[in-house]
C-alpha atoms as a PDB file:
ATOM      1  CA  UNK A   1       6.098 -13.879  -7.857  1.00  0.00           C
ATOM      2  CA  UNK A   2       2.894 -14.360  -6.158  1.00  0.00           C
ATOM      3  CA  UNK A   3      -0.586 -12.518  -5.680  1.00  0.00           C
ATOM      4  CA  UNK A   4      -3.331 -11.577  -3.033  1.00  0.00           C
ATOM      5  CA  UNK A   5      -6.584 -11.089  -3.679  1.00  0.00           C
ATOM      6  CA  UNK A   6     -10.003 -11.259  -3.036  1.00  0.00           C
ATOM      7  CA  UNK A   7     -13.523 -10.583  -4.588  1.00  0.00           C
ATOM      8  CA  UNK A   8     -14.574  -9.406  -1.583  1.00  0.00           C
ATOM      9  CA  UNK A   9     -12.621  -5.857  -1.951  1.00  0.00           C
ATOM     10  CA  UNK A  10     -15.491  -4.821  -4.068  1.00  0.00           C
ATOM     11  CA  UNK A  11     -17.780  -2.953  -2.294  1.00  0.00           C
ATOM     12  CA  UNK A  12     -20.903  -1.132  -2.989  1.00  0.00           C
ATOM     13  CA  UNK A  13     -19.994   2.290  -1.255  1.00  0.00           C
ATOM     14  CA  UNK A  14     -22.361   4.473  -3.627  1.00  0.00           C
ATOM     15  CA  UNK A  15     -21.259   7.655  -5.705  1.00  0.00           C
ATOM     16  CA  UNK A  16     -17.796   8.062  -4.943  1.00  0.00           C
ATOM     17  CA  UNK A  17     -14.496   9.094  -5.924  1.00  0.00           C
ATOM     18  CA  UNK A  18     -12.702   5.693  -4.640  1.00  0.00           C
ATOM     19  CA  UNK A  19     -13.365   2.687  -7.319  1.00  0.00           C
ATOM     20  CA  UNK A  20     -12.952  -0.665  -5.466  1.00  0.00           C
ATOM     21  CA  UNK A  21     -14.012  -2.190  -8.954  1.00  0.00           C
ATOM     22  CA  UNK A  22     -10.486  -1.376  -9.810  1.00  0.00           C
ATOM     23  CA  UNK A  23      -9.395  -4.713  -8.125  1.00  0.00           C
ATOM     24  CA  UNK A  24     -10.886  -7.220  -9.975  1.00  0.00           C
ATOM     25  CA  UNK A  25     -10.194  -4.986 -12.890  1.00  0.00           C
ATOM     26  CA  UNK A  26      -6.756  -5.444 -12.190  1.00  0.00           C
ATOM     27  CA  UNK A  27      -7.127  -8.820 -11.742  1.00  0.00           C
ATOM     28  CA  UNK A  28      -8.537  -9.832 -15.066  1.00  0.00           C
ATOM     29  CA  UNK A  29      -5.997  -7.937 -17.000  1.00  0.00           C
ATOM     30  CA  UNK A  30      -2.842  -9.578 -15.390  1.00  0.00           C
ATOM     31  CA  UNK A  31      -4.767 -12.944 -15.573  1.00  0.00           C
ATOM     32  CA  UNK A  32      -5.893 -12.493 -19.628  1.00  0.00           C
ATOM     33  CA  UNK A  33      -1.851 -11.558 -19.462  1.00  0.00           C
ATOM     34  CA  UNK A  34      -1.001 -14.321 -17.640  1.00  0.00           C
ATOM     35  CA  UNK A  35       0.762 -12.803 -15.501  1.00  0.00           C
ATOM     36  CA  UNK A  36      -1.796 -14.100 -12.581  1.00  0.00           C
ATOM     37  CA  UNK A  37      -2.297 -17.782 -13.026  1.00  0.00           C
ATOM     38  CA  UNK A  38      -4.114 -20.491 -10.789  1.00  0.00           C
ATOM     39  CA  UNK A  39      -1.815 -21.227  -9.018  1.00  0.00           C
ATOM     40  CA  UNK A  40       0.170 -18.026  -8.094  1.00  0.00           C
ATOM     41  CA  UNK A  41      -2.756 -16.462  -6.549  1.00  0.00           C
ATOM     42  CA  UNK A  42      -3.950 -16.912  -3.055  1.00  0.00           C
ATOM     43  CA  UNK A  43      -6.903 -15.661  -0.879  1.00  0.00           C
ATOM     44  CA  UNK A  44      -6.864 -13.913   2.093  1.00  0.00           C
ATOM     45  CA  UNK A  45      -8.270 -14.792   5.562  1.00  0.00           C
ATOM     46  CA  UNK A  46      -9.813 -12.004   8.084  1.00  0.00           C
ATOM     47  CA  UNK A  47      -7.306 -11.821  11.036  1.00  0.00           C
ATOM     48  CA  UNK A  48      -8.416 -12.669  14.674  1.00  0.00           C
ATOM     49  CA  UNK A  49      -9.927 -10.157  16.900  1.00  0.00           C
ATOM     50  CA  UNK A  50      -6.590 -10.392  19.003  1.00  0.00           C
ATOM     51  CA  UNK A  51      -3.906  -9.931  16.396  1.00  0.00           C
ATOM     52  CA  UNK A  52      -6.439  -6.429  15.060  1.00  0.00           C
ATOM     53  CA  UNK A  53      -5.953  -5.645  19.255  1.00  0.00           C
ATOM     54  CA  UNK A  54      -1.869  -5.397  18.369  1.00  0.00           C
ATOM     55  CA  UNK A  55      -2.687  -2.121  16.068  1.00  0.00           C
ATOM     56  CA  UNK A  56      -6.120  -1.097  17.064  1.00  0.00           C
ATOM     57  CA  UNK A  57      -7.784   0.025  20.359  1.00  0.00           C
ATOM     58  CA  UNK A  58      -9.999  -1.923  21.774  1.00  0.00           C
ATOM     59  CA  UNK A  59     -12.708   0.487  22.176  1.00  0.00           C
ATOM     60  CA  UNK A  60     -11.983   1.670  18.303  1.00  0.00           C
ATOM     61  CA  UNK A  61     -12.369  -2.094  17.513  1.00  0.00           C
ATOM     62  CA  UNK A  62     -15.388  -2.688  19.394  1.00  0.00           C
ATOM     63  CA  UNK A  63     -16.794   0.167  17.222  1.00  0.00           C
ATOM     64  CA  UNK A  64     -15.722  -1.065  13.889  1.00  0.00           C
ATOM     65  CA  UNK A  65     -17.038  -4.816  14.649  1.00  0.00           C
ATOM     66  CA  UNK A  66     -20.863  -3.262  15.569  1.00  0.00           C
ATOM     67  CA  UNK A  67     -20.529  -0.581  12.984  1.00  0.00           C
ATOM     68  CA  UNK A  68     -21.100   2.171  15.059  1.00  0.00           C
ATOM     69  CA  UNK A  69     -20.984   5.899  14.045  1.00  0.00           C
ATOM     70  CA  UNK A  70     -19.204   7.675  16.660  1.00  0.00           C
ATOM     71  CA  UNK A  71     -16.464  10.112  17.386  1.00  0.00           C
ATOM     72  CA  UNK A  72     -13.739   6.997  16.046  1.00  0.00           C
ATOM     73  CA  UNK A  73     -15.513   6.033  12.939  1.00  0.00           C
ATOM     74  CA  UNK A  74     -16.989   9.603  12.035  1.00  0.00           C
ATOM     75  CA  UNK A  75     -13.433  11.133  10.410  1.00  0.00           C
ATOM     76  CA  UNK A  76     -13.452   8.304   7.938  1.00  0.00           C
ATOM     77  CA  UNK A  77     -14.451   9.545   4.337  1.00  0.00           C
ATOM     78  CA  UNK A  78     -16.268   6.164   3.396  1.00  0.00           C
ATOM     79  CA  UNK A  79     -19.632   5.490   4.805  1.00  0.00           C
ATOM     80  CA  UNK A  80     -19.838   3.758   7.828  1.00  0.00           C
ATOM     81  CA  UNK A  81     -21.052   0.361   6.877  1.00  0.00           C
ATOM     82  CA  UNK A  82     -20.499  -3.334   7.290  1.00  0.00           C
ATOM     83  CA  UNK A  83     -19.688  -4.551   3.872  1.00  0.00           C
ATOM     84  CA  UNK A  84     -16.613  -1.532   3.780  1.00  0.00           C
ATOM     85  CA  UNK A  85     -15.248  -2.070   6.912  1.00  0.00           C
ATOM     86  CA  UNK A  86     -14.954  -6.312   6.766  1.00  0.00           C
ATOM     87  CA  UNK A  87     -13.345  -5.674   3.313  1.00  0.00           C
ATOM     88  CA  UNK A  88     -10.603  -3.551   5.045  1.00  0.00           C
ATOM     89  CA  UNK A  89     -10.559  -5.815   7.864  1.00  0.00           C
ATOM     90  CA  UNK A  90      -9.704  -8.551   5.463  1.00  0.00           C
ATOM     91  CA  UNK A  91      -7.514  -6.239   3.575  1.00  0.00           C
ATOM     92  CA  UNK A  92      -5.388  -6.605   6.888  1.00  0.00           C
ATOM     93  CA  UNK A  93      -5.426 -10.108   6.489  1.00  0.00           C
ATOM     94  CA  UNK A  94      -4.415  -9.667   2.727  1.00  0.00           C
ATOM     95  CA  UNK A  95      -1.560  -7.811   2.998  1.00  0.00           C
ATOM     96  CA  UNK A  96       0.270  -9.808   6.073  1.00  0.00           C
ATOM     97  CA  UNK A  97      -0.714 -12.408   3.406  1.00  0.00           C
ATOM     98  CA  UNK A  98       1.257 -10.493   0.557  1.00  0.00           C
ATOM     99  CA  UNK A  99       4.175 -10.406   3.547  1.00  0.00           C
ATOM    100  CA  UNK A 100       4.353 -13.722   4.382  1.00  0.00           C
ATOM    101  CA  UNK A 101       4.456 -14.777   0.766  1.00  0.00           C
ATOM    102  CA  UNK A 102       6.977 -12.463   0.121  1.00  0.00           C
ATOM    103  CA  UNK A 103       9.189 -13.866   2.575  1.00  0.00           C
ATOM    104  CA  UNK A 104       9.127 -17.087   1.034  1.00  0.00           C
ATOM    105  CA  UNK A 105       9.594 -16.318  -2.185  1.00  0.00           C
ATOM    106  CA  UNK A 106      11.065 -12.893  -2.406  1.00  0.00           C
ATOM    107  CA  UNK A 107       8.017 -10.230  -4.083  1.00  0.00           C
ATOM    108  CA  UNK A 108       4.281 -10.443  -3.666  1.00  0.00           C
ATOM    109  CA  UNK A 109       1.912  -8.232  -4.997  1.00  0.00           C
ATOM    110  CA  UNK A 110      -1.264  -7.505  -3.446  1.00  0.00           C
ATOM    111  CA  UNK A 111      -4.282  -6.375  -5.458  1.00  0.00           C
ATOM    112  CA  UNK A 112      -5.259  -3.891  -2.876  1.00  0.00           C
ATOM    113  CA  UNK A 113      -4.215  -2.529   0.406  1.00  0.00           C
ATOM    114  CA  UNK A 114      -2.689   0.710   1.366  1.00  0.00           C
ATOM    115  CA  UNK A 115      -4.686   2.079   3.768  1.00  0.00           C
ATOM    116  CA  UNK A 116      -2.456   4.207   5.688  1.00  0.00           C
ATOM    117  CA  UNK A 117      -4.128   7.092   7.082  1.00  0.00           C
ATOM    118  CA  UNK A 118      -6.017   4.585   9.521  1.00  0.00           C
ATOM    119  CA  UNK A 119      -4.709   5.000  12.988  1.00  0.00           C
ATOM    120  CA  UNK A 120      -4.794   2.688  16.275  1.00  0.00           C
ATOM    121  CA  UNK A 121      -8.056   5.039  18.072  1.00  0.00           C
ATOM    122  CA  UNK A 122      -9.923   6.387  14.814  1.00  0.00           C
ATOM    123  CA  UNK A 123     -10.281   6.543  10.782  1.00  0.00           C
ATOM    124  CA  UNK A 124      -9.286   8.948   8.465  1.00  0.00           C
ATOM    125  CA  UNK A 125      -9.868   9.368   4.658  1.00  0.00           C
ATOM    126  CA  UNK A 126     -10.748   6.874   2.976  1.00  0.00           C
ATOM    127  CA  UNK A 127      -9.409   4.329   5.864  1.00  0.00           C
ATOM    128  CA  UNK A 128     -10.815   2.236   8.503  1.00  0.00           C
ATOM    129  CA  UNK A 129      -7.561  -0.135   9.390  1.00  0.00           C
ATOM    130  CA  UNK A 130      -4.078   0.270   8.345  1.00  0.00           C
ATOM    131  CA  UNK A 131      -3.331  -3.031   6.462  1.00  0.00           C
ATOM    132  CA  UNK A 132       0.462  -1.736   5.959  1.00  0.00           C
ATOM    133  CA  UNK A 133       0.594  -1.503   9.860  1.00  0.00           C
ATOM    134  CA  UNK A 134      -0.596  -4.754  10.780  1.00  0.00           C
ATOM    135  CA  UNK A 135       1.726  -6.486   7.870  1.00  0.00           C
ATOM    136  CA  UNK A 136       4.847  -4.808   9.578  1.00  0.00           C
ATOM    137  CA  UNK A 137       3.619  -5.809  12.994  1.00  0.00           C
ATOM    138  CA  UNK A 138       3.122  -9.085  12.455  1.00  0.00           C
ATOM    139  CA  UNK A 139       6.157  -9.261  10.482  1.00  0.00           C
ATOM    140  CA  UNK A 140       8.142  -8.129  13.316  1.00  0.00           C
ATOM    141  CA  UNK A 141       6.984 -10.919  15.435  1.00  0.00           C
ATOM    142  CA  UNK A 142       7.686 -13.463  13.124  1.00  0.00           C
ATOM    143  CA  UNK A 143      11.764 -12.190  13.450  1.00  0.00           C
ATOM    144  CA  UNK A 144      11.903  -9.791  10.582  1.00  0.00           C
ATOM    145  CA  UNK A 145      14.658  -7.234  12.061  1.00  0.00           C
ATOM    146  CA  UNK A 146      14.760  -3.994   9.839  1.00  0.00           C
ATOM    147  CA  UNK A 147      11.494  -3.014   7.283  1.00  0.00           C
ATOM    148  CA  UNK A 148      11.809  -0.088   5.232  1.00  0.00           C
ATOM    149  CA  UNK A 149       8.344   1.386   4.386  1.00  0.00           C
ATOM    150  CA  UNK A 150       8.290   3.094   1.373  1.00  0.00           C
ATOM    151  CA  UNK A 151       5.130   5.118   0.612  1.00  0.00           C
ATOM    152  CA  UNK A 152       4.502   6.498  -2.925  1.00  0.00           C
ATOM    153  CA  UNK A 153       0.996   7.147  -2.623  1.00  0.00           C
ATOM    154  CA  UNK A 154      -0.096  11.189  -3.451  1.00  0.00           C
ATOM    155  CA  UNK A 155      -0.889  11.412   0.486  1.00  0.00           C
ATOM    156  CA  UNK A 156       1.115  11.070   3.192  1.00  0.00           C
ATOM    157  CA  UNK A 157       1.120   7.755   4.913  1.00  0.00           C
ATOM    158  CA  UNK A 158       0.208   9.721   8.228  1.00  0.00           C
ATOM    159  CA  UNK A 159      -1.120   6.789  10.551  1.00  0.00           C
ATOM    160  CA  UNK A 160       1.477   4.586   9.749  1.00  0.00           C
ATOM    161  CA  UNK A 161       4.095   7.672  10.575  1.00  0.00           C
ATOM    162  CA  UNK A 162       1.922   7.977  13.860  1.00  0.00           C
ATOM    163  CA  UNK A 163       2.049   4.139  14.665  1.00  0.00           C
ATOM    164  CA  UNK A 164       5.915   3.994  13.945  1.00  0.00           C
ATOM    165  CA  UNK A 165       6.992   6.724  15.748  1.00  0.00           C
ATOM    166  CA  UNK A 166       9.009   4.927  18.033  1.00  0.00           C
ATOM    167  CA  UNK A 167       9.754   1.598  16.606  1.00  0.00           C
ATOM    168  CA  UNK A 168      13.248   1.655  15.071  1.00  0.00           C
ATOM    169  CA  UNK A 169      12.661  -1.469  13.321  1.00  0.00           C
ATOM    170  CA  UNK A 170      10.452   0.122  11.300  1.00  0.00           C
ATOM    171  CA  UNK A 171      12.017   2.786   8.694  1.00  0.00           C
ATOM    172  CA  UNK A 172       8.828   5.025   7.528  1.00  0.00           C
ATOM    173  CA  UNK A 173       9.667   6.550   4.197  1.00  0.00           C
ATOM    174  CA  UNK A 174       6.654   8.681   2.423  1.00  0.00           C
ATOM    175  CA  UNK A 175       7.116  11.060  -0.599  1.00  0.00           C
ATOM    176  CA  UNK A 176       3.295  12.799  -1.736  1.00  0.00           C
ATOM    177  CA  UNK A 177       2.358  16.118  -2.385  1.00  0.00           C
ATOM    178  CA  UNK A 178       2.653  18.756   0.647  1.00  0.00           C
ATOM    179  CA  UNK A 179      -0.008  20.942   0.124  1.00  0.00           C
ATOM    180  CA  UNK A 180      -2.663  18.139   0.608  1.00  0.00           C
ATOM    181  CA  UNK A 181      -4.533  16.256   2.862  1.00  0.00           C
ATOM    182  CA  UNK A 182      -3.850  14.642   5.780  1.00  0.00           C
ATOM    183  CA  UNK A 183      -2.546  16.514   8.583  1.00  0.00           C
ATOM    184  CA  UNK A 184       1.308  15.426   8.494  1.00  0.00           C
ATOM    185  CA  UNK A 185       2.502  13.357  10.836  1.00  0.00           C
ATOM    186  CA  UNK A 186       6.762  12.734  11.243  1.00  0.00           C
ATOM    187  CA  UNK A 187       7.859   9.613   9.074  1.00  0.00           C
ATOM    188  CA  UNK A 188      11.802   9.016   9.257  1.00  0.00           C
ATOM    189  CA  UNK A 189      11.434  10.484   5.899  1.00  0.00           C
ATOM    190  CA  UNK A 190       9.350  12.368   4.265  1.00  0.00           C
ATOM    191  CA  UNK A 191       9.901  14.290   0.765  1.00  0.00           C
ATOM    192  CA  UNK A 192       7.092  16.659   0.629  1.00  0.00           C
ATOM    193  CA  UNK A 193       6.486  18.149  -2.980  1.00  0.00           C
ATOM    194  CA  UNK A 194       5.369  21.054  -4.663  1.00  0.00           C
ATOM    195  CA  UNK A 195       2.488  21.061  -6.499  1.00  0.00           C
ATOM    196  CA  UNK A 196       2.781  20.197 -10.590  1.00  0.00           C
ATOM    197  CA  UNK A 197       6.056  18.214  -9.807  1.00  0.00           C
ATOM    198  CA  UNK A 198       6.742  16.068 -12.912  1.00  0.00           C
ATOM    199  CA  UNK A 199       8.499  12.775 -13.890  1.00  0.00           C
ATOM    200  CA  UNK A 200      12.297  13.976 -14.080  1.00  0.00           C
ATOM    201  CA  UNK A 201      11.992  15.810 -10.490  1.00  0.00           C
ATOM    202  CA  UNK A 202       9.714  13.161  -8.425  1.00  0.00           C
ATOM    203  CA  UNK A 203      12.661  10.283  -9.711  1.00  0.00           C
ATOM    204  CA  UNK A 204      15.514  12.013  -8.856  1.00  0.00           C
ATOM    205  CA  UNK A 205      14.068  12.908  -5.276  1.00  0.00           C
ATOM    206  CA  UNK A 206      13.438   8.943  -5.087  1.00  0.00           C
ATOM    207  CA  UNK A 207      16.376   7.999  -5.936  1.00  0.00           C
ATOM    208  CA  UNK A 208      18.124  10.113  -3.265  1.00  0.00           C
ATOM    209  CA  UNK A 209      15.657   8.583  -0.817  1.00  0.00           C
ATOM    210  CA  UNK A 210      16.536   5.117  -1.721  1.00  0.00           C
ATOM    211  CA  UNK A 211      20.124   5.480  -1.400  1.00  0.00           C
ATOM    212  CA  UNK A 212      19.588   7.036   2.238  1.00  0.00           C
ATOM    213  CA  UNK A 213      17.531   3.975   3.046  1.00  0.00           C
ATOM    214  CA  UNK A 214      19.256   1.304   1.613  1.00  0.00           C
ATOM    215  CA  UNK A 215      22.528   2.766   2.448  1.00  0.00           C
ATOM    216  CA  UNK A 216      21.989   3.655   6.137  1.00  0.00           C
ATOM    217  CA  UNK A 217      18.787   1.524   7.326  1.00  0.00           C
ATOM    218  CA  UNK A 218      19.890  -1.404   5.207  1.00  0.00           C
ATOM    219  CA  UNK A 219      16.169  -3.391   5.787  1.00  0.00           C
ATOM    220  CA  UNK A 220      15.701  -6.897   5.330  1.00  0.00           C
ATOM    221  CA  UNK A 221      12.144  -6.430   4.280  1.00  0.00           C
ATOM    222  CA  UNK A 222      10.433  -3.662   2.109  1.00  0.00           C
ATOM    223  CA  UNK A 223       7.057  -3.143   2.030  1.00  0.00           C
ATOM    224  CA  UNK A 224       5.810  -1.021  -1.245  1.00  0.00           C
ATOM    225  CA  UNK A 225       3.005   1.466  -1.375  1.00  0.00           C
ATOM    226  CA  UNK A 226       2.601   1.947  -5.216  1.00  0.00           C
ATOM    227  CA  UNK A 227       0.116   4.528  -5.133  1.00  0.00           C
ATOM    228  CA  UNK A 228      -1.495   5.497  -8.384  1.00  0.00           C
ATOM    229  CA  UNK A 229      -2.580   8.966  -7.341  1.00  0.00           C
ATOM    230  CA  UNK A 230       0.469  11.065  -8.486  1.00  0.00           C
ATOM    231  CA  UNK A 231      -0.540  10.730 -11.927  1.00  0.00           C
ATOM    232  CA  UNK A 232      -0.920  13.951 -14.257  1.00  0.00           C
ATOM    233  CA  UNK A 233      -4.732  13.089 -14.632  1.00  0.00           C
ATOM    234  CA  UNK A 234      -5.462  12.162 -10.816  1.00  0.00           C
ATOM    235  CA  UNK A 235      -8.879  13.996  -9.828  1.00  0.00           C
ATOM    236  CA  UNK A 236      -7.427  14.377  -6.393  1.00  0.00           C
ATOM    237  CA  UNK A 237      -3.981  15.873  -6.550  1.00  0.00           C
ATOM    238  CA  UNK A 238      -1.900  18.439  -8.758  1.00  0.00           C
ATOM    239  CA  UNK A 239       1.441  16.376  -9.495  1.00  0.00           C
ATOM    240  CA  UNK A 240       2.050  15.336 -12.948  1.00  0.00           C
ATOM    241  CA  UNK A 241       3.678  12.104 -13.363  1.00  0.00           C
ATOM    242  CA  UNK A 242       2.816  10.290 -16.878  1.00  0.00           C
ATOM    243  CA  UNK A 243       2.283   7.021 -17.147  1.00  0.00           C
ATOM    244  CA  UNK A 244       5.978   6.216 -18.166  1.00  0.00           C
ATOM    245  CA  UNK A 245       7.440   7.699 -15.044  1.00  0.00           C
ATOM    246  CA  UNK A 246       5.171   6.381 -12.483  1.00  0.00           C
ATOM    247  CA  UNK A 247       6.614   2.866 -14.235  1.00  0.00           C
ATOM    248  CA  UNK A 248      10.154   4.395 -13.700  1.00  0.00           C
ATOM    249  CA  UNK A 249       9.262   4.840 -10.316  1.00  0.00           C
ATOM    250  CA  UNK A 250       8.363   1.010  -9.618  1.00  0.00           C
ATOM    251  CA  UNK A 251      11.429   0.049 -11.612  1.00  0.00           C
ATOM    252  CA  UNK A 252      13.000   2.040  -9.503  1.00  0.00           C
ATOM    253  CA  UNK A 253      11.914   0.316  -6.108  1.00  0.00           C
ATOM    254  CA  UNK A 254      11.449  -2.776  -7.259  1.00  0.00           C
ATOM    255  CA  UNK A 255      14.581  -3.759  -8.951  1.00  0.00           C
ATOM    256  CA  UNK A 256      16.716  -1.755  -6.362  1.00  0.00           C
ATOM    257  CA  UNK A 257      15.016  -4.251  -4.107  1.00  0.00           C
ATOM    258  CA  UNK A 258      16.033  -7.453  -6.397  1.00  0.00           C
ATOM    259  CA  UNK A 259      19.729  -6.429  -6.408  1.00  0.00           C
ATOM    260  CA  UNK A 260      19.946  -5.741  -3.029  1.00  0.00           C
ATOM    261  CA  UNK A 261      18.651  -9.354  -2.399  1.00  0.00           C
ATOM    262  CA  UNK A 262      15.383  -7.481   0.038  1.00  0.00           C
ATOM    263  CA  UNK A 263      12.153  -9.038  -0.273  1.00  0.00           C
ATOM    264  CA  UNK A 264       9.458  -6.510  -1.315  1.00  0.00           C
ATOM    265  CA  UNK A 265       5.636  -6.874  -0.443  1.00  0.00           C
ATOM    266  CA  UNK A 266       3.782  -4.638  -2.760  1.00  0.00           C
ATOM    267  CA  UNK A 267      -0.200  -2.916  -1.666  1.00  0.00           C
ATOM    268  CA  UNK A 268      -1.709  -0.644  -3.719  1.00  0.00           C
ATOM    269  CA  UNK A 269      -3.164   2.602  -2.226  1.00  0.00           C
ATOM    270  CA  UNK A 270      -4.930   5.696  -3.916  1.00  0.00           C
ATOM    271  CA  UNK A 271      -5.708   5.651  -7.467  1.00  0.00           C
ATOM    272  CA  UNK A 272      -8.554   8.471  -8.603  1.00  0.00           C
ATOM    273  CA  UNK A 273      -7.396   9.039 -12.375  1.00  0.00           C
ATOM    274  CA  UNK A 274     -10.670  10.581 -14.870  1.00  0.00           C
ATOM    275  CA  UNK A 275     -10.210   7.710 -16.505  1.00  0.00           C
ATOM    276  CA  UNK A 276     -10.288   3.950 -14.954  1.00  0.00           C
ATOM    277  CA  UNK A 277      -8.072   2.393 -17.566  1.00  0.00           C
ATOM    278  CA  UNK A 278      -5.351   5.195 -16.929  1.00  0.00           C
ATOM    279  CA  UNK A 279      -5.758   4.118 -12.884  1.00  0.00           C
ATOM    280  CA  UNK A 280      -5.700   0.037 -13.464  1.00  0.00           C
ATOM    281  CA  UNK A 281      -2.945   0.644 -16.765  1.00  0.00           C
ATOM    282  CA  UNK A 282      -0.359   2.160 -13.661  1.00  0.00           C
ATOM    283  CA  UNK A 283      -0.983  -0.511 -11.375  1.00  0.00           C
ATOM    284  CA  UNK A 284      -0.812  -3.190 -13.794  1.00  0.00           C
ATOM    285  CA  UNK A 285       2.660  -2.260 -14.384  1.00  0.00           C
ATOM    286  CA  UNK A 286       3.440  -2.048 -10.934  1.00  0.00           C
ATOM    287  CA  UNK A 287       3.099  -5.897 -11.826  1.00  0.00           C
ATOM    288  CA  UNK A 288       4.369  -6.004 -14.798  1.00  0.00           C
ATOM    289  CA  UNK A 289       7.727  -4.479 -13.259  1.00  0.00           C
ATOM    290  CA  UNK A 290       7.589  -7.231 -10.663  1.00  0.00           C
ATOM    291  CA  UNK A 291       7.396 -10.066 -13.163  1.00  0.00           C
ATOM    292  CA  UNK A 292      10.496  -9.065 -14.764  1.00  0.00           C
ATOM    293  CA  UNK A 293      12.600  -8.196 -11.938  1.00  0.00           C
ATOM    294  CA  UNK A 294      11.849 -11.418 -10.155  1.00  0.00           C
ATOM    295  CA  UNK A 295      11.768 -13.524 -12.439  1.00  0.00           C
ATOM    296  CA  UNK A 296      10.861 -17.859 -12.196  1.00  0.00           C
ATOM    297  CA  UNK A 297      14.519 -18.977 -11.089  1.00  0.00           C
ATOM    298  CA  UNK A 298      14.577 -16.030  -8.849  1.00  0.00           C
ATOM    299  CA  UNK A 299      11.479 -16.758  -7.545  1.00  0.00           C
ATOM    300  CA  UNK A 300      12.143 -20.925  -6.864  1.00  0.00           C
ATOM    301  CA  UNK A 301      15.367 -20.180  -4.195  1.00  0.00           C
END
């Protein structure tokens, strides 16, 4: 398998909930694992202006590039500032990165991403751009028929519902916690849960969604949102998934993907746990459960 990422994720954005040192946190780990070598990681590029004009409006653009503060930019739950806003735009770039690579050699994992309450005319949350959108658009030009999005991030993946609406190429799968933020939007799917859901509950709700989408969308792509946010100790949510079953829950994805033959491009999303180590442990093993489901001779056809 391959990797995406950049130092450049790591923003200063002041007293805040949202750690972007968690990237390069992640980062070191899987490299002092060896899990990320050399030469299986690659950097992203910032996308042109006119490929950002394919999922953004122009005028919402325009804004973002002069880092304005207006009635577009204002809903957004990060400051409105330069150094944040070219990290997500090259967080676009990163995860149609991650999607390429996939295609070529069947899982890529990229070390952030997941922004998917961003829509086409304005930010919300914590998002400026949708990276998840713009990897499935320009996916879809390059002649992949059928992706299945599937969102495990505590929040529902609400602009990329929104943006998807009407694209049947595009299957938009999100399971997070109902009684939350955003304002829903209508996926294909959505599994909305109850607060203080645990392990055995979440994965059986999963696993009926998977067999729906495999069974009846049958994709030829996946694209992963491995959210870290539904964990017990998450300061921004009330579901209580351990450790040990949000790893079930890649396991799950990931090697349903691998025996299905279906290429899957992994981004990260929310992570907010008390502790750091608890946040970068669960998406370390979101690569960890790549690794071994895709392993070297899989990874060389």
């Amino acid at each position: 398998m391959k990797f995406v990422y950049s130092s450049a994720y790591q923003v200063d954005i002041g007293t805040h909930v949202f750690p972007t040192h968690k990237y390069y946190l992640i980062y070191d780990r899987l490299k002092q694992e060896g899990i990320i070598s050399d030469s299986n990681v690659f950097e992203p590029e910032k996308p042109h202006t006119e490929d950002l004009l394919k999922i953004l409006d122009k005028e919402y653009l325009d804004d973002l590039l002069n880092t304005r503060l207006t009635a577009r930019t204002f809903p957004s739950e990060m400051p409105v500032n330069k150094g944040i806003i070219n990290a997500q735009i090259l967080c676009c770039g990163g995860s149609y990165l991650t999607a390429k690579l996939t295609r070529e050699c069947g899982a890529c994992y990229h070390i952030g991403g997941g922004f998917h309450h961003a829509f086409s005319g304005h930010a919300e949350g914590f998002c400026y751009l949708n990276d998840v959108v713009f990897a499935a658009v320009m996916m879809l030009e390059q002649g992949i028929k059928k992706i299945a999005v599937v969102d495990c991030d505590l929040h529902q993946g609400n602009g990329t519902a929104k943006f998807f609406e009407k694209e049947n190429r595009v299957f938009t799968f999100s399971m997070h916690q109902e009684y939350l933020y955003p304002k829903k939007e209508k996926s294909d799917l959505d599994i909305g849960l109850d607060n203080g859901v645990e392990d055995e509950e979440y994965l059986q709700k999963l696993d009926f969604a998977l067999t729906r989408i495999l069974g009846e969308f049958n994709p030829d792509f996946l694209i992963y949102l491995a959210g870290a946010d539904p964990y017990i100790f998450d300061q921004l949510g009330s579901l209580r998934l351990t450790l040990e079953g949000l790893k079930k829950r890649d396991e799950m994805v990931i090697i349903r993907a691998f025996k299905n033959k279906i290429p899957v491009c992994v981004v990260l999303g929310g992570g907010y746990a008390t502790d750091i180590e608890d946040t970068i442990e669960i998406h370390c093993n979101t690569a960890r459960v790549m690794a071994t489901a895709f392993p070297p001779k899989a990874r060389e056809k």
